[in-house]
N, C-alpha and C. Protein backbone atom coordinates (compact mmCIF):
# COMPACT_ATOMS: atom_id res chain seq x y z
N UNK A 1 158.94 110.73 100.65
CA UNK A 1 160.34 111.12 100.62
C UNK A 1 160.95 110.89 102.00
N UNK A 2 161.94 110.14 102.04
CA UNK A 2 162.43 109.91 103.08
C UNK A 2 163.91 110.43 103.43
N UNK A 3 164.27 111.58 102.33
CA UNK A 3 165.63 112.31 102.63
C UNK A 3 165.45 113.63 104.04
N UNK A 4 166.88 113.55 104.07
CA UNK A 4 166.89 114.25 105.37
C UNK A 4 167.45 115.58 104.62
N UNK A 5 166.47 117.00 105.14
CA UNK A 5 166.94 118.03 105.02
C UNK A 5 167.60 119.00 106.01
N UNK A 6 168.00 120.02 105.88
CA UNK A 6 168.55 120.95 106.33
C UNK A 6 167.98 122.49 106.24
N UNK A 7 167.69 123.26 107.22
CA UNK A 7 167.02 124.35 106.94
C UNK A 7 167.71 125.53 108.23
N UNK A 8 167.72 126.52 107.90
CA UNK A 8 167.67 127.86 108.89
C UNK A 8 166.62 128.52 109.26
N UNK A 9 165.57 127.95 108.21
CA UNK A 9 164.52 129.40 108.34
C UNK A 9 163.63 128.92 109.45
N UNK A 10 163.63 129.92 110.05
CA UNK A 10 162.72 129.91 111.38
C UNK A 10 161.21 129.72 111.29
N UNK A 11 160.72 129.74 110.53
CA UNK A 11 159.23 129.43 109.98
C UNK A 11 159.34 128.58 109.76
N UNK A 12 160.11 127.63 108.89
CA UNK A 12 160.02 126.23 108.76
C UNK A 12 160.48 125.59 110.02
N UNK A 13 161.29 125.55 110.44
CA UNK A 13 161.67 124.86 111.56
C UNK A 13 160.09 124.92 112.58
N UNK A 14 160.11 125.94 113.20
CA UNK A 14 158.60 125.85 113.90
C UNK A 14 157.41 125.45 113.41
N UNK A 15 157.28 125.56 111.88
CA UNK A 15 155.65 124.50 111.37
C UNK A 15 156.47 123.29 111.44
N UNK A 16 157.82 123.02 110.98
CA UNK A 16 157.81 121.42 111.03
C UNK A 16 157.71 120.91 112.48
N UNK A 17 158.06 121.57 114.03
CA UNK A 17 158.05 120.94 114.86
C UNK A 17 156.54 120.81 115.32
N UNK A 18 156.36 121.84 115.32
CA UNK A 18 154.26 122.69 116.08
C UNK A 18 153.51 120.90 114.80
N UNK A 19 154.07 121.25 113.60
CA UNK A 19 152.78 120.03 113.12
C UNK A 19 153.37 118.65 113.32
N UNK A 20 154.44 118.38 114.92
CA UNK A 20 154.75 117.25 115.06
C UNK A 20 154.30 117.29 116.25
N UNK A 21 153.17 118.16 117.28
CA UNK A 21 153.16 118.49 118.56
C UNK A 21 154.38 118.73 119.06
N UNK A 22 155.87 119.15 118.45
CA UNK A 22 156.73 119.23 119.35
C UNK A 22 156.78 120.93 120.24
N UNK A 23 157.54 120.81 120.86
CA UNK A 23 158.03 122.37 121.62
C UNK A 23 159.21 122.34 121.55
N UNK A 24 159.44 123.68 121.97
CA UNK A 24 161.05 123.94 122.14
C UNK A 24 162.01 123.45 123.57
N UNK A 25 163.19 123.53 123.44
CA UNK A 25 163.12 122.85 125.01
C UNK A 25 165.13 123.08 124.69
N UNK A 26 165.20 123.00 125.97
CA UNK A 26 166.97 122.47 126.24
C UNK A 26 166.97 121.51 126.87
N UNK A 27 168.26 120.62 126.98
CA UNK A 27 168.28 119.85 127.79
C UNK A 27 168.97 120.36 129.36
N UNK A 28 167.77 119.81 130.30
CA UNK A 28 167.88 120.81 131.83
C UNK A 28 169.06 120.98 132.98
N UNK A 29 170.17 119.56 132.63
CA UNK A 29 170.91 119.30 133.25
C UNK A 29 172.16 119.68 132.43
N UNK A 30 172.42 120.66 131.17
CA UNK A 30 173.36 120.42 130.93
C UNK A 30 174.36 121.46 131.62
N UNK A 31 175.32 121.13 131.57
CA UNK A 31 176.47 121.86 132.26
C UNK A 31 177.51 122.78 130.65
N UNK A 32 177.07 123.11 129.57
CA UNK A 32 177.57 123.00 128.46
C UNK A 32 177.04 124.37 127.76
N UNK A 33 176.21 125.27 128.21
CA UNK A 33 174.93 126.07 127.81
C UNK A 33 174.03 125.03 127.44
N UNK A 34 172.99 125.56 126.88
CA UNK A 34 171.95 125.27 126.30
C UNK A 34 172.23 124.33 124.80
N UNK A 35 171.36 123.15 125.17
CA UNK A 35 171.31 122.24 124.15
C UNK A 35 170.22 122.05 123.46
N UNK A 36 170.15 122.36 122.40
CA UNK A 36 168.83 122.67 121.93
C UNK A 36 168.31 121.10 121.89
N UNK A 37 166.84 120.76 121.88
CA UNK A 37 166.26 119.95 121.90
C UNK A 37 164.78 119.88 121.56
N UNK A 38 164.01 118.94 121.13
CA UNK A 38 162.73 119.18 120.61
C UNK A 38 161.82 118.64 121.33
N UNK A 39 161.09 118.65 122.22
CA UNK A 39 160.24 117.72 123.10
C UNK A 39 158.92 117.52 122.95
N UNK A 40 158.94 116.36 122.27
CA UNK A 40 157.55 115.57 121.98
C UNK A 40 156.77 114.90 123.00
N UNK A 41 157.27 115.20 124.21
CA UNK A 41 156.72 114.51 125.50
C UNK A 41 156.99 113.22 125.95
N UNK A 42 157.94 112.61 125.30
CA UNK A 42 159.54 111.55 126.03
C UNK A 42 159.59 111.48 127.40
N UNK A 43 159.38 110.45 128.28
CA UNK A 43 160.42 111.06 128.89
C UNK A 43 162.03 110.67 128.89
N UNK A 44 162.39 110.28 127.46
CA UNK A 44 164.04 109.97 127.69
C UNK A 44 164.70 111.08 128.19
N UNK A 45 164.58 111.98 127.98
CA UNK A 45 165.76 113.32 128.42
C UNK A 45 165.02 114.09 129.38
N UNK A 46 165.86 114.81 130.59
CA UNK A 46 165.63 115.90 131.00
C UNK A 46 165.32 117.10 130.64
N UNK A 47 164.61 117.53 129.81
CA UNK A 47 164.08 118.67 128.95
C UNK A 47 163.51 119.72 129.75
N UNK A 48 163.40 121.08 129.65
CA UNK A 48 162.95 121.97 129.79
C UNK A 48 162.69 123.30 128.47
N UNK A 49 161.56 123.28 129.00
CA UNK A 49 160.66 124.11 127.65
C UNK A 49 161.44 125.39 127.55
N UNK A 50 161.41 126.40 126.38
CA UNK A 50 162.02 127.66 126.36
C UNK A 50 160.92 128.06 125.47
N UNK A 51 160.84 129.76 125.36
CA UNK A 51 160.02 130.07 124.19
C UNK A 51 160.90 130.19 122.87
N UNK A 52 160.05 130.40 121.90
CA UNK A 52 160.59 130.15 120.74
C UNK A 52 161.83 131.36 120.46
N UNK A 53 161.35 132.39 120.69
CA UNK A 53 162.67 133.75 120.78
C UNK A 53 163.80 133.07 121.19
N UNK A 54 163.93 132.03 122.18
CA UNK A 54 165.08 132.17 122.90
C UNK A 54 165.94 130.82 122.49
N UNK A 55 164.80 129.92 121.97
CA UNK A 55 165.00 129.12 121.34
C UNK A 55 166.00 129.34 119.69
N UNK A 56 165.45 130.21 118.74
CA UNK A 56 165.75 130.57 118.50
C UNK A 56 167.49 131.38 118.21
N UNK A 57 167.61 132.03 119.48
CA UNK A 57 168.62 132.83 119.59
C UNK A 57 169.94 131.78 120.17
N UNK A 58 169.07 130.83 120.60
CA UNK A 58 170.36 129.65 120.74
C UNK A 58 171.14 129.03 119.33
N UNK A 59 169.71 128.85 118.04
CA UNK A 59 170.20 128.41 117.30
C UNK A 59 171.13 129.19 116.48
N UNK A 60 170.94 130.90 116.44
CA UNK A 60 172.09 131.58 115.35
C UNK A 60 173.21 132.11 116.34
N UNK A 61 173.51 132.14 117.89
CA UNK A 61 174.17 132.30 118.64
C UNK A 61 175.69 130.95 118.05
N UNK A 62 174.85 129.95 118.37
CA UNK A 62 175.85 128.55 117.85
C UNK A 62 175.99 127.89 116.60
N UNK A 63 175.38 128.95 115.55
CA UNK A 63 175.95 128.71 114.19
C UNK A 63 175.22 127.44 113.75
N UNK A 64 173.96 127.11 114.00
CA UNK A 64 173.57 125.86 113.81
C UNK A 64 172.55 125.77 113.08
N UNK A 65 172.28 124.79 112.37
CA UNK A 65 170.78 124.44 111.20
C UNK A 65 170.00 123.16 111.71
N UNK A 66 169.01 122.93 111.36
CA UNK A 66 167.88 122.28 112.02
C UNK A 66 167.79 121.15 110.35
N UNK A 67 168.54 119.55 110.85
CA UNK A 67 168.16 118.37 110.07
C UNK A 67 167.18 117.84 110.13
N UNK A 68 166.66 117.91 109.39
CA UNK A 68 164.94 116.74 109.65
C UNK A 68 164.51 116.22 108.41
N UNK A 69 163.74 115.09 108.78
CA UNK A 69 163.09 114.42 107.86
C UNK A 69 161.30 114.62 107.78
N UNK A 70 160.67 114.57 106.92
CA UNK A 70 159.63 114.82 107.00
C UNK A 70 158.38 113.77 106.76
N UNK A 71 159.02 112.77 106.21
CA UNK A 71 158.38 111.33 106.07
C UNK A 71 159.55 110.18 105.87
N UNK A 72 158.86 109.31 106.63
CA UNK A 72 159.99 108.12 106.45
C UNK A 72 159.82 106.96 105.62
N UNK A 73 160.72 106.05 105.27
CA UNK A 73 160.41 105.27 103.73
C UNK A 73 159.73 105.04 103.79
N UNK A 74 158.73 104.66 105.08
CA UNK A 74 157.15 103.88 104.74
C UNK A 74 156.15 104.85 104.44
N UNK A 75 156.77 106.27 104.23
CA UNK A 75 155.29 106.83 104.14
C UNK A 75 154.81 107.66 105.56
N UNK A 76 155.43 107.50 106.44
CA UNK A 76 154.47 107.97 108.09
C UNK A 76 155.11 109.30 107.83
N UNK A 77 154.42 110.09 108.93
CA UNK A 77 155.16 111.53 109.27
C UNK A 77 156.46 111.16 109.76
N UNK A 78 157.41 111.74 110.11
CA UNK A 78 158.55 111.57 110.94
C UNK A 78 159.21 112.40 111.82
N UNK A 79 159.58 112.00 112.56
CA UNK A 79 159.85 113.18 113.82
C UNK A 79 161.59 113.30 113.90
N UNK A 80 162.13 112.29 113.13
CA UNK A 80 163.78 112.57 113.01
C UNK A 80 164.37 114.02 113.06
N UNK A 81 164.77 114.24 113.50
CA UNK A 81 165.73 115.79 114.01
C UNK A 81 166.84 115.71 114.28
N UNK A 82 167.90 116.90 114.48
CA UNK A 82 169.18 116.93 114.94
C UNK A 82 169.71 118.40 114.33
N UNK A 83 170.18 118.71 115.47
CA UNK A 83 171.01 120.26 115.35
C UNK A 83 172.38 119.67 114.43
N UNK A 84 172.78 120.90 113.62
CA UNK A 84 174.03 120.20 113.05
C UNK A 84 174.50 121.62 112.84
N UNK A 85 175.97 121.98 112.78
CA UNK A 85 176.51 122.96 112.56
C UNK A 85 176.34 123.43 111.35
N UNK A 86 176.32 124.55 110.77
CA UNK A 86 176.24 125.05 109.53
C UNK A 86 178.11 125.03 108.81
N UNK A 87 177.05 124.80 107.74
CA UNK A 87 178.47 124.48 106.75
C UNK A 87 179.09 125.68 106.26
């Protein structure tokens, strides 16, 4: 399945990232608060780790849900993500 879902629940969000090796993280330079971000060990972005509480408290602070995909058309795991506002 290669559709992209949408979720709040905090248990899912953390097994889907933890069984992608990801962590929690913001991005370190922003001037904006806290941008939530997922860090798989990139180095495209300036990332800095947060724990999951706080992580967390960013996401229902800014009204936001966690998009992801969980396999992509070929079949692989997939690491696709993106914060998106709740509807």
């Amino acid at each position: 399945m290669s559709e992209a879902m949408t979720t709040t629940n905090h248990e899912v969000i953390r097994a889907w990232i933890e069984a992608r090796e990801g962590r929690p993280a913001v991005v370190a330079a922003s001037g904006k608060g806290a941008i939530l971000r997922v860090d798989f060990g990139s180095a495209d972005e300036d990332l800095r780790p947060i724990e999951w509480d706080d992580f967390f408290q960013v996401l229902e602070e800014n009204n936001l849900a966690f998009l992801h995909q969980d396999m992509t058309a070929e079949g692989a795991t997939s690491r696709f993500n993106k914060f998106v506002a709740r509807d």
